[in-house]
N, C-alpha and C. Protein backbone atom coordinates (compact mmCIF):
# COMPACT_ATOMS: atom_id res chain seq x y z
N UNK A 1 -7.89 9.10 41.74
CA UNK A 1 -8.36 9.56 40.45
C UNK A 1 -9.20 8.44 39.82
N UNK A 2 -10.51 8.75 39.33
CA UNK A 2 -11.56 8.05 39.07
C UNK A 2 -10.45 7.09 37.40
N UNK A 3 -11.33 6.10 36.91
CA UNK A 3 -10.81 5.45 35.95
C UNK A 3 -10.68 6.26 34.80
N UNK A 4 -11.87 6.58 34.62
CA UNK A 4 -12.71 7.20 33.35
C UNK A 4 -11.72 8.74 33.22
N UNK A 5 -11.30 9.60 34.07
CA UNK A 5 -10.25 10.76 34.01
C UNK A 5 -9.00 9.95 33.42
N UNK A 6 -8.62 9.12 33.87
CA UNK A 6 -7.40 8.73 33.40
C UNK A 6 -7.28 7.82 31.72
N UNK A 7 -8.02 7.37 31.72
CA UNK A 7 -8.76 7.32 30.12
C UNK A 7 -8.70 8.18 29.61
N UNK A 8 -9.12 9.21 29.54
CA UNK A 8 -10.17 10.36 28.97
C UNK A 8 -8.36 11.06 28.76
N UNK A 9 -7.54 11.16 30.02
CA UNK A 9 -6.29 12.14 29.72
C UNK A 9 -5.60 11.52 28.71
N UNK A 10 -5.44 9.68 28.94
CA UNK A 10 -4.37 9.29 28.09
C UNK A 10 -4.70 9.41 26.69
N UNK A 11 -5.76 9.56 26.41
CA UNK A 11 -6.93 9.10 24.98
C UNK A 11 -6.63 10.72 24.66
N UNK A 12 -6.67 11.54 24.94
CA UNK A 12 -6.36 12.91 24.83
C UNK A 12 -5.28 13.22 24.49
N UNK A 13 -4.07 12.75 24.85
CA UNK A 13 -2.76 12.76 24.59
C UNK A 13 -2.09 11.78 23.44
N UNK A 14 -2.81 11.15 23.61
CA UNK A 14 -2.46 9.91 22.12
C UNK A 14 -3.26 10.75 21.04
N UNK A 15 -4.68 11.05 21.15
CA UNK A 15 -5.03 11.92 19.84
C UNK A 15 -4.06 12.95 19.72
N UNK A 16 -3.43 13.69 20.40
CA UNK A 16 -2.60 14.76 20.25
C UNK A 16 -1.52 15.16 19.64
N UNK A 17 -0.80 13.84 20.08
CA UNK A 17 0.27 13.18 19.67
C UNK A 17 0.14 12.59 18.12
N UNK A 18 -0.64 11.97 17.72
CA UNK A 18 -0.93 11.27 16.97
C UNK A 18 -1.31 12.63 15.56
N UNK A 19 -1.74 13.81 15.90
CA UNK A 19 -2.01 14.75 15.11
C UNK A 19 -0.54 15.28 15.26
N UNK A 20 0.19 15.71 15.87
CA UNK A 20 1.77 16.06 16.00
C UNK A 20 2.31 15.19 14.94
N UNK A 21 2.46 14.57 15.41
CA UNK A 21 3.61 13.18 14.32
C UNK A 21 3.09 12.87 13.06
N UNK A 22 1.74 12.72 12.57
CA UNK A 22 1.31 12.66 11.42
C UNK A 22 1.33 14.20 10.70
N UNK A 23 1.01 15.35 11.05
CA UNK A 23 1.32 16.42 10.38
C UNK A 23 2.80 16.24 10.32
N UNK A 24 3.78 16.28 11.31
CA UNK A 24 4.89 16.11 10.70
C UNK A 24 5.23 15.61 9.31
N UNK A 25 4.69 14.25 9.05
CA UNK A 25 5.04 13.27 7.91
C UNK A 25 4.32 13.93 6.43
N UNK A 26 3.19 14.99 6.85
CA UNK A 26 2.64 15.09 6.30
C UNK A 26 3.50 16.60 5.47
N UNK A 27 3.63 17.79 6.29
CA UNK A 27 4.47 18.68 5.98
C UNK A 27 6.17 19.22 5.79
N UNK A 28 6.82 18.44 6.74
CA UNK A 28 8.08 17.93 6.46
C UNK A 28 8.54 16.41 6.29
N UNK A 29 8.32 15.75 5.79
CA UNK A 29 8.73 14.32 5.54
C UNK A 29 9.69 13.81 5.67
N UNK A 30 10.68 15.08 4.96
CA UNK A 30 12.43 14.49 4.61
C UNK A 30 12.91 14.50 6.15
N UNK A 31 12.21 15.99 7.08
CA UNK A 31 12.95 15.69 8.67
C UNK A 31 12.51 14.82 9.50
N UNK A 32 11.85 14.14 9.40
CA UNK A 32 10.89 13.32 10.12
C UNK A 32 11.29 11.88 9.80
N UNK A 33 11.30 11.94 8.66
CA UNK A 33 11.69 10.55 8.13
C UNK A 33 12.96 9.58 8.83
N UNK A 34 14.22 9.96 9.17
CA UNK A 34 14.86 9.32 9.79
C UNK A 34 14.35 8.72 11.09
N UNK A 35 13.28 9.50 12.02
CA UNK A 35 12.87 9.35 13.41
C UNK A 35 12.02 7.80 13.16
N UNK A 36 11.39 7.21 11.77
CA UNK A 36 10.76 6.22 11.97
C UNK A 36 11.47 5.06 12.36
N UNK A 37 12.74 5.00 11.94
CA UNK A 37 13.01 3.38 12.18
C UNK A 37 13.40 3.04 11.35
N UNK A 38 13.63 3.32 9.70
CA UNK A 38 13.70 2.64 8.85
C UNK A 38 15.33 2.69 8.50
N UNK A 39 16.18 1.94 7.81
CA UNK A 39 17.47 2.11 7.47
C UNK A 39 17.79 3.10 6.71
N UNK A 40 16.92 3.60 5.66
CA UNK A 40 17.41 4.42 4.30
C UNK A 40 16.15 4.80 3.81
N UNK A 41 16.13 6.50 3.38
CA UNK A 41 15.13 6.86 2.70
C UNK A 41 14.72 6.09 1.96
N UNK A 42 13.48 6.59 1.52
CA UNK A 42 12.96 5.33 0.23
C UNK A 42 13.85 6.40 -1.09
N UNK A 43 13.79 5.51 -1.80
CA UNK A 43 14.62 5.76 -3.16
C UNK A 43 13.39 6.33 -4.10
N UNK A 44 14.49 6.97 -5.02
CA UNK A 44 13.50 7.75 -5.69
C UNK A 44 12.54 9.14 -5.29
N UNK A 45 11.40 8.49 -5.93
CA UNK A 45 10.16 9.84 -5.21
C UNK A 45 9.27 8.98 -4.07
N UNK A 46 9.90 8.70 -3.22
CA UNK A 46 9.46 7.98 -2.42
C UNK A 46 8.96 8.48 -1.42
N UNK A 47 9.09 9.89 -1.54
CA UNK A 47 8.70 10.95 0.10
C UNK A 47 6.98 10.67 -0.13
N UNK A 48 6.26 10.72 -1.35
CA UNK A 48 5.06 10.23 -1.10
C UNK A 48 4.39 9.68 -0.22
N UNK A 49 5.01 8.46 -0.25
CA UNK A 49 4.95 7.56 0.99
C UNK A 49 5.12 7.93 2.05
N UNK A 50 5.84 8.94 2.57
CA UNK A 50 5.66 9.12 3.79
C UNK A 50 4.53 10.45 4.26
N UNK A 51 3.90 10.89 3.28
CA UNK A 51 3.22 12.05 3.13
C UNK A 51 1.75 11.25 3.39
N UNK A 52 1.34 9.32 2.79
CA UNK A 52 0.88 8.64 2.94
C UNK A 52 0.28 8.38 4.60
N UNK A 53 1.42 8.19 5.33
CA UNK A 53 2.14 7.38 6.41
C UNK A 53 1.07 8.85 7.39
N UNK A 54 1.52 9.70 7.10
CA UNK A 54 1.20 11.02 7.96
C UNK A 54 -0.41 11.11 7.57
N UNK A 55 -0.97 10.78 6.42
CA UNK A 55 -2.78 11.07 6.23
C UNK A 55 -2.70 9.85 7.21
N UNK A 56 -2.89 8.79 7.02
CA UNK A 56 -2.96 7.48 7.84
C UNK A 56 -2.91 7.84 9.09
N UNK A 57 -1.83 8.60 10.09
CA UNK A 57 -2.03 8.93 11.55
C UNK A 57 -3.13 10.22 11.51
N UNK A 58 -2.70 10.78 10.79
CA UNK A 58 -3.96 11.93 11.33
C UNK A 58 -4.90 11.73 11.02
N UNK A 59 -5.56 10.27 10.31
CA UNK A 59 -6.80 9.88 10.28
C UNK A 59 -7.09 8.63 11.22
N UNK A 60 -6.17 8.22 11.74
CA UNK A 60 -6.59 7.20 12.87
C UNK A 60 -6.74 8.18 14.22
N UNK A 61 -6.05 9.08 13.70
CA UNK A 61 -6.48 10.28 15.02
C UNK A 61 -7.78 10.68 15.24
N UNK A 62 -8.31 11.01 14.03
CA UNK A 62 -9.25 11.51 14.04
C UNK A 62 -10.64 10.55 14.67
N UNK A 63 -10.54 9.43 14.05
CA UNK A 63 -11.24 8.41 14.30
C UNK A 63 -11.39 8.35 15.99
N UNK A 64 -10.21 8.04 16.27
CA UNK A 64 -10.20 8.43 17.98
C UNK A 64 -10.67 9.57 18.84
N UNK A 65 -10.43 10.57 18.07
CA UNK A 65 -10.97 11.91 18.86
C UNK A 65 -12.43 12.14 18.63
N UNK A 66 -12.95 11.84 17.26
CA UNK A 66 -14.25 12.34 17.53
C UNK A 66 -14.97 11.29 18.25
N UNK A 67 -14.67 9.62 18.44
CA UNK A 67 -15.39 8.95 19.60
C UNK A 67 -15.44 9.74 20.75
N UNK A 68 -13.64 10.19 21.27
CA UNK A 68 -13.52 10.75 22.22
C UNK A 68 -14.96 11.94 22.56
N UNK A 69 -14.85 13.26 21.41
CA UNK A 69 -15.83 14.11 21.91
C UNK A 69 -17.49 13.56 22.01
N UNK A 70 -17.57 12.63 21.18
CA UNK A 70 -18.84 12.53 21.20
C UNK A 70 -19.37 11.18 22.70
N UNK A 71 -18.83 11.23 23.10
CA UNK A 71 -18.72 10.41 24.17
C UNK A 71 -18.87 8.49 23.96
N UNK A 72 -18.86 8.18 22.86
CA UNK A 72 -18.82 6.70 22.18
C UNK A 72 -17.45 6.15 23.13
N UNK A 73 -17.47 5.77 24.17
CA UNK A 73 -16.35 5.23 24.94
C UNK A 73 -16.35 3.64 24.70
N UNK A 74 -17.33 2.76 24.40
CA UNK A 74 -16.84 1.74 24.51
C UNK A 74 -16.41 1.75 22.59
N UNK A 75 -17.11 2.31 21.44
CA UNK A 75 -16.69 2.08 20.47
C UNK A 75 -15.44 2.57 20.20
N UNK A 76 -14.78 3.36 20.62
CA UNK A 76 -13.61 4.25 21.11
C UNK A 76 -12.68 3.15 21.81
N UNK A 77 -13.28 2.20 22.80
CA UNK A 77 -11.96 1.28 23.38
C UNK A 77 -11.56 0.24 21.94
N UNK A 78 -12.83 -0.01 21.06
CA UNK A 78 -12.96 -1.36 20.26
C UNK A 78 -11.76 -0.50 18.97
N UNK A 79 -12.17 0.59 18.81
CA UNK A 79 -10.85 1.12 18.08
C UNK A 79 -9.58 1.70 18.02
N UNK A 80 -9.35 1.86 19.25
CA UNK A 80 -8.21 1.18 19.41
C UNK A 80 -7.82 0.16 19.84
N UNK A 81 -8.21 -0.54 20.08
CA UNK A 81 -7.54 -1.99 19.95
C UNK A 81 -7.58 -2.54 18.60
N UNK A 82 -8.60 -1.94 17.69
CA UNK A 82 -8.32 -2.48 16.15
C UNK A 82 -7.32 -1.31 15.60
N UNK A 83 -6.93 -0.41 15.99
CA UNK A 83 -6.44 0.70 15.18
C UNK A 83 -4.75 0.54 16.05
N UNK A 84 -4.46 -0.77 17.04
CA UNK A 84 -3.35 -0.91 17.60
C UNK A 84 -2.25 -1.56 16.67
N UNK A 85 -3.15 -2.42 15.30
CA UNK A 85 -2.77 -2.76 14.73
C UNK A 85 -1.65 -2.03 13.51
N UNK A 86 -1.96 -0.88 13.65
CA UNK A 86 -0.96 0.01 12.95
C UNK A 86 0.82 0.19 13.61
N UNK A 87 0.37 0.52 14.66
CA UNK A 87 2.16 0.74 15.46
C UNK A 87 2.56 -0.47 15.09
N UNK A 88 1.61 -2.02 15.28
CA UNK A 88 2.60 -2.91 15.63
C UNK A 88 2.64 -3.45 13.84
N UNK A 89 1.93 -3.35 12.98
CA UNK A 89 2.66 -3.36 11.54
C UNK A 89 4.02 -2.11 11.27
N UNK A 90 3.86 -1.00 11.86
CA UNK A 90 4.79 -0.49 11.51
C UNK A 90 6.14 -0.85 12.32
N UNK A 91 6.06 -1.30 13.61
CA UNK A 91 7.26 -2.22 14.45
C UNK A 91 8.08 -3.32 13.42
N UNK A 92 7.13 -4.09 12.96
CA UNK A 92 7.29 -5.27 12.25
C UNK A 92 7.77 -5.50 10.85
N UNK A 93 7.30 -3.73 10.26
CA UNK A 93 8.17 -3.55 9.00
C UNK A 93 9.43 -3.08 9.53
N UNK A 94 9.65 -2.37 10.45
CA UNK A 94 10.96 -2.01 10.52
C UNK A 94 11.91 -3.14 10.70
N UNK A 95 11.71 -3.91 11.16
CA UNK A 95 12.30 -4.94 12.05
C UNK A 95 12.43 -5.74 10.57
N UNK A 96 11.73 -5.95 10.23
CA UNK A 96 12.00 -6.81 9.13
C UNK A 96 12.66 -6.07 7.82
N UNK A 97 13.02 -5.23 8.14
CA UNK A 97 13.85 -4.66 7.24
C UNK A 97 15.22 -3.80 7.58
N UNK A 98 15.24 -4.32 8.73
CA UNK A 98 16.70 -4.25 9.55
C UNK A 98 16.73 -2.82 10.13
N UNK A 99 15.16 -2.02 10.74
CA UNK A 99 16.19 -0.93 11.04
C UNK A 99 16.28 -0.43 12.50
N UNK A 100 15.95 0.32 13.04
CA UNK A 100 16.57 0.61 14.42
C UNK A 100 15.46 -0.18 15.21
N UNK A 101 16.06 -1.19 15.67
CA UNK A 101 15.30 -1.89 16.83
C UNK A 101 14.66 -0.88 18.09
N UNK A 102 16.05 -0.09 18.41
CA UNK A 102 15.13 0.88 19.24
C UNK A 102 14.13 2.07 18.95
N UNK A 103 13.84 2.02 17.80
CA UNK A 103 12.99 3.15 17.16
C UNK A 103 11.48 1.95 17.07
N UNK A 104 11.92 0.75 16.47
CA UNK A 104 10.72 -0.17 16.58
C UNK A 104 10.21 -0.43 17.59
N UNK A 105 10.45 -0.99 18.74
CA UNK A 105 10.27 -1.43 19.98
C UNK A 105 9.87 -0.01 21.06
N UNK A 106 10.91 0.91 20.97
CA UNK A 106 10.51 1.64 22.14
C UNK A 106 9.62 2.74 20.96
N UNK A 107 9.66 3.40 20.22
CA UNK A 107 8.25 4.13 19.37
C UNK A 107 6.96 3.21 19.32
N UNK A 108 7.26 2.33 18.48
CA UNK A 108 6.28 1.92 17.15
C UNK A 108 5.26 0.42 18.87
N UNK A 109 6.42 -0.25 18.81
CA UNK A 109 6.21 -1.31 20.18
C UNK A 109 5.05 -0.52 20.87
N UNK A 110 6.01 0.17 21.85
CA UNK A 110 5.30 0.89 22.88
C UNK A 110 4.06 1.84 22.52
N UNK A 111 3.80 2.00 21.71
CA UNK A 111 2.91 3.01 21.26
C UNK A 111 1.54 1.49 20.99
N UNK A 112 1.90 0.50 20.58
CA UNK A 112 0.52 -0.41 20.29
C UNK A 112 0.07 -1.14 21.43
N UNK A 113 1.54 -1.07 22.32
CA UNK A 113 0.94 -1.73 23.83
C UNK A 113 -0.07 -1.06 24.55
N UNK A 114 0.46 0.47 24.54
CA UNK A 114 -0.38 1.58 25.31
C UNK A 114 -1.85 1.65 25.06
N UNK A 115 -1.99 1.71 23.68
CA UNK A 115 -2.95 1.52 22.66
C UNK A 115 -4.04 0.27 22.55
N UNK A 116 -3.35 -1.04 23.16
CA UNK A 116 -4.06 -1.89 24.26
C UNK A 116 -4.50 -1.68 25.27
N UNK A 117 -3.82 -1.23 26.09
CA UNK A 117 -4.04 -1.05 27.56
C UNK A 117 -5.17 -0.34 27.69
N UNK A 118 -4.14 0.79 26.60
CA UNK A 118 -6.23 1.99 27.25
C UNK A 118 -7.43 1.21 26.57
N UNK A 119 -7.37 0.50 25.45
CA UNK A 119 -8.52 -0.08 24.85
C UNK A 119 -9.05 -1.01 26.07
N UNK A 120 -8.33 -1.99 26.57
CA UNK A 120 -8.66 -2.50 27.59
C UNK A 120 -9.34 -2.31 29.17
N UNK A 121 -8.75 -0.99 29.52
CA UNK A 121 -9.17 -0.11 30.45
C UNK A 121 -11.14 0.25 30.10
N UNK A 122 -10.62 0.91 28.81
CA UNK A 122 -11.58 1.77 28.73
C UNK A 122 -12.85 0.92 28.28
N UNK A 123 -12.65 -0.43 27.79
CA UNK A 123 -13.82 -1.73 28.17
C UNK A 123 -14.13 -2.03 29.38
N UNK A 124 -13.35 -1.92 30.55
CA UNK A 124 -13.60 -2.32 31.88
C UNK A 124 -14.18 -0.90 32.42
N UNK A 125 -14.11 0.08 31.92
CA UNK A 125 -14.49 1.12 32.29
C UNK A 125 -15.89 1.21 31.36
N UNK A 126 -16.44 0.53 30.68
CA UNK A 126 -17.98 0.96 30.03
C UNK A 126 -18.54 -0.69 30.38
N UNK A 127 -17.83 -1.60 30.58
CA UNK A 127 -18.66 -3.02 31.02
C UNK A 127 -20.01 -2.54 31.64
N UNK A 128 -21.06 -3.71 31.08
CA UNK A 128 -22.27 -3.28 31.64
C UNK A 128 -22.39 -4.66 32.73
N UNK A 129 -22.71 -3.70 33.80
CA UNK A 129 -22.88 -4.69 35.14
C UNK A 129 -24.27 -4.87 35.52
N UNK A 130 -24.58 -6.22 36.33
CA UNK A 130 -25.95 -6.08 36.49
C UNK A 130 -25.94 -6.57 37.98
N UNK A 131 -26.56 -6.46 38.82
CA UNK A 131 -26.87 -6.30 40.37
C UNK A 131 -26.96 -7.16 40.26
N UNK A 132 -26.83 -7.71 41.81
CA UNK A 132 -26.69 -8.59 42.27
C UNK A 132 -28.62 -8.92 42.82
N UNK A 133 -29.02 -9.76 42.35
CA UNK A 133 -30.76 -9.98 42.88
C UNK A 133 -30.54 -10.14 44.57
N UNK A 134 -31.69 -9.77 45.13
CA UNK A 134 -31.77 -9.81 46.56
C UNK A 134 -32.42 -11.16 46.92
N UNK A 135 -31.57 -12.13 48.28
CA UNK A 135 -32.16 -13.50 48.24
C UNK A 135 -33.55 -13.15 48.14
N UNK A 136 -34.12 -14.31 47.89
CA UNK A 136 -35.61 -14.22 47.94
C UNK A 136 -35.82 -14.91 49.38
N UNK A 137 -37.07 -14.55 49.73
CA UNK A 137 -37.68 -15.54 51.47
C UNK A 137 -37.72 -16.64 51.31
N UNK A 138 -37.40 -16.91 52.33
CA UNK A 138 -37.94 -18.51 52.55
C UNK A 138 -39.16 -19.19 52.11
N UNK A 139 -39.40 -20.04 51.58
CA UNK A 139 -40.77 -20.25 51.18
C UNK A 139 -42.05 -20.58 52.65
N UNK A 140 -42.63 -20.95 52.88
CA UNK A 140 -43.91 -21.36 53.78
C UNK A 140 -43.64 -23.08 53.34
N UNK A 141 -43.60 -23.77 54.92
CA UNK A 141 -43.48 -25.15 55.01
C UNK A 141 -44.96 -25.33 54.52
N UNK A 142 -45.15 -26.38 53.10
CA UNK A 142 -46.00 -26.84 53.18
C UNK A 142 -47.16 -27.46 54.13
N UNK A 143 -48.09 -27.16 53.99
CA UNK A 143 -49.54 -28.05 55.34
C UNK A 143 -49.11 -27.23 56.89
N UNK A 144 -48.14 -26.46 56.55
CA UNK A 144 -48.03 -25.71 58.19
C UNK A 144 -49.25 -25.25 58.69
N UNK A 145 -49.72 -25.35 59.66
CA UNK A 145 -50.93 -24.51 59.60
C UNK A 145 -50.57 -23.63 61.24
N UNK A 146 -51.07 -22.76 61.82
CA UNK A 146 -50.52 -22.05 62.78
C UNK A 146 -51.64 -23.17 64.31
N UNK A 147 -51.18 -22.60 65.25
CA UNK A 147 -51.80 -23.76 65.97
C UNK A 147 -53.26 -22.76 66.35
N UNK A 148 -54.12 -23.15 66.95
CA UNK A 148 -55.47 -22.42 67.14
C UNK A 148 -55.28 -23.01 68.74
N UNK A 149 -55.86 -21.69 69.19
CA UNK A 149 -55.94 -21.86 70.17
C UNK A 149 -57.21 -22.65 70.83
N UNK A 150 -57.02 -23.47 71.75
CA UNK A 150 -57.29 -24.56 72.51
C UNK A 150 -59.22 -23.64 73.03
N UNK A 151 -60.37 -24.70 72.41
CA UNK A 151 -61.75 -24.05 72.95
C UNK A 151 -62.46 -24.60 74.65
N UNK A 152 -62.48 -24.07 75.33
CA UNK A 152 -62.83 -24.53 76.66
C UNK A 152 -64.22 -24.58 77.18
């Protein structure tokens, strides 16, 4: 399987995903909300915030998918690798606020590594290469001259 298919599927499935889980946050909040990681609802009217949390993925989605359709593959690798920066702030709040290590690490973690990888891929997959030049000849020994044949 060529590189560029396997790009193209995973980048397909992370936009997908990424529209799944952010509508979630976006239309049910209160059920969703435990799945992030965090110890305790937010207090108050705090579901906002997670209604926040959900525009935020389905707009880093978006960002991704329409590179995806419009065929922008290397600006598409450069954002996600800048847009990786989200899972791993959201890893890092959890963690720092004591809550499920395994919701941080194996969700939030794994989701910014992946999010590398394909960024990384999908740079080695648009690198611009340039040929290799063909030796050039040998040059001509200076003052050579060819021999003439002998006058009788």
């Amino acid at each position: 399987m060529k590189l560029k298919t396997v790009n193209t599927a995973v980048t397909a499935a992370l936009v997908l995903f990424t529209f799944w889980f952010g509508g979630q946050f976006i239309l049910t909040p209160e059920t969703v909300a435990p799945t992030f990681g965090l110890p305790s609802w937010p207090s108050g009217d705090g579901g906002g915030f997670l209604i926040l949390k959900g525009i935020r993925d389905v707009g880093s989605g978006l960002v991704i998918g329409v590179l995806l359709l419009t065929g922008h593959r290397r600006a598409m690798a450069w954002a996600l690798l800048t847009e990786s920066l989200i899972p791993f702030g959201d890893m890092s709040n959890i963690l720092a606020h004591q809550g499920s290590t395994a919701a941080a690490f194996g969700v939030h973690g794994l989701t910014a590594v992946t999010m590398v990888i394909l960024g990384l891929l999908l740079l080695r997959e648009t690198r611009k290469t340039t040929p290799v030049p063909a030796p050039a000849p040998a040059p001509a020994s200076v003052g050579a001259t060819t021999p003439v044949p002998a006058m009788r």
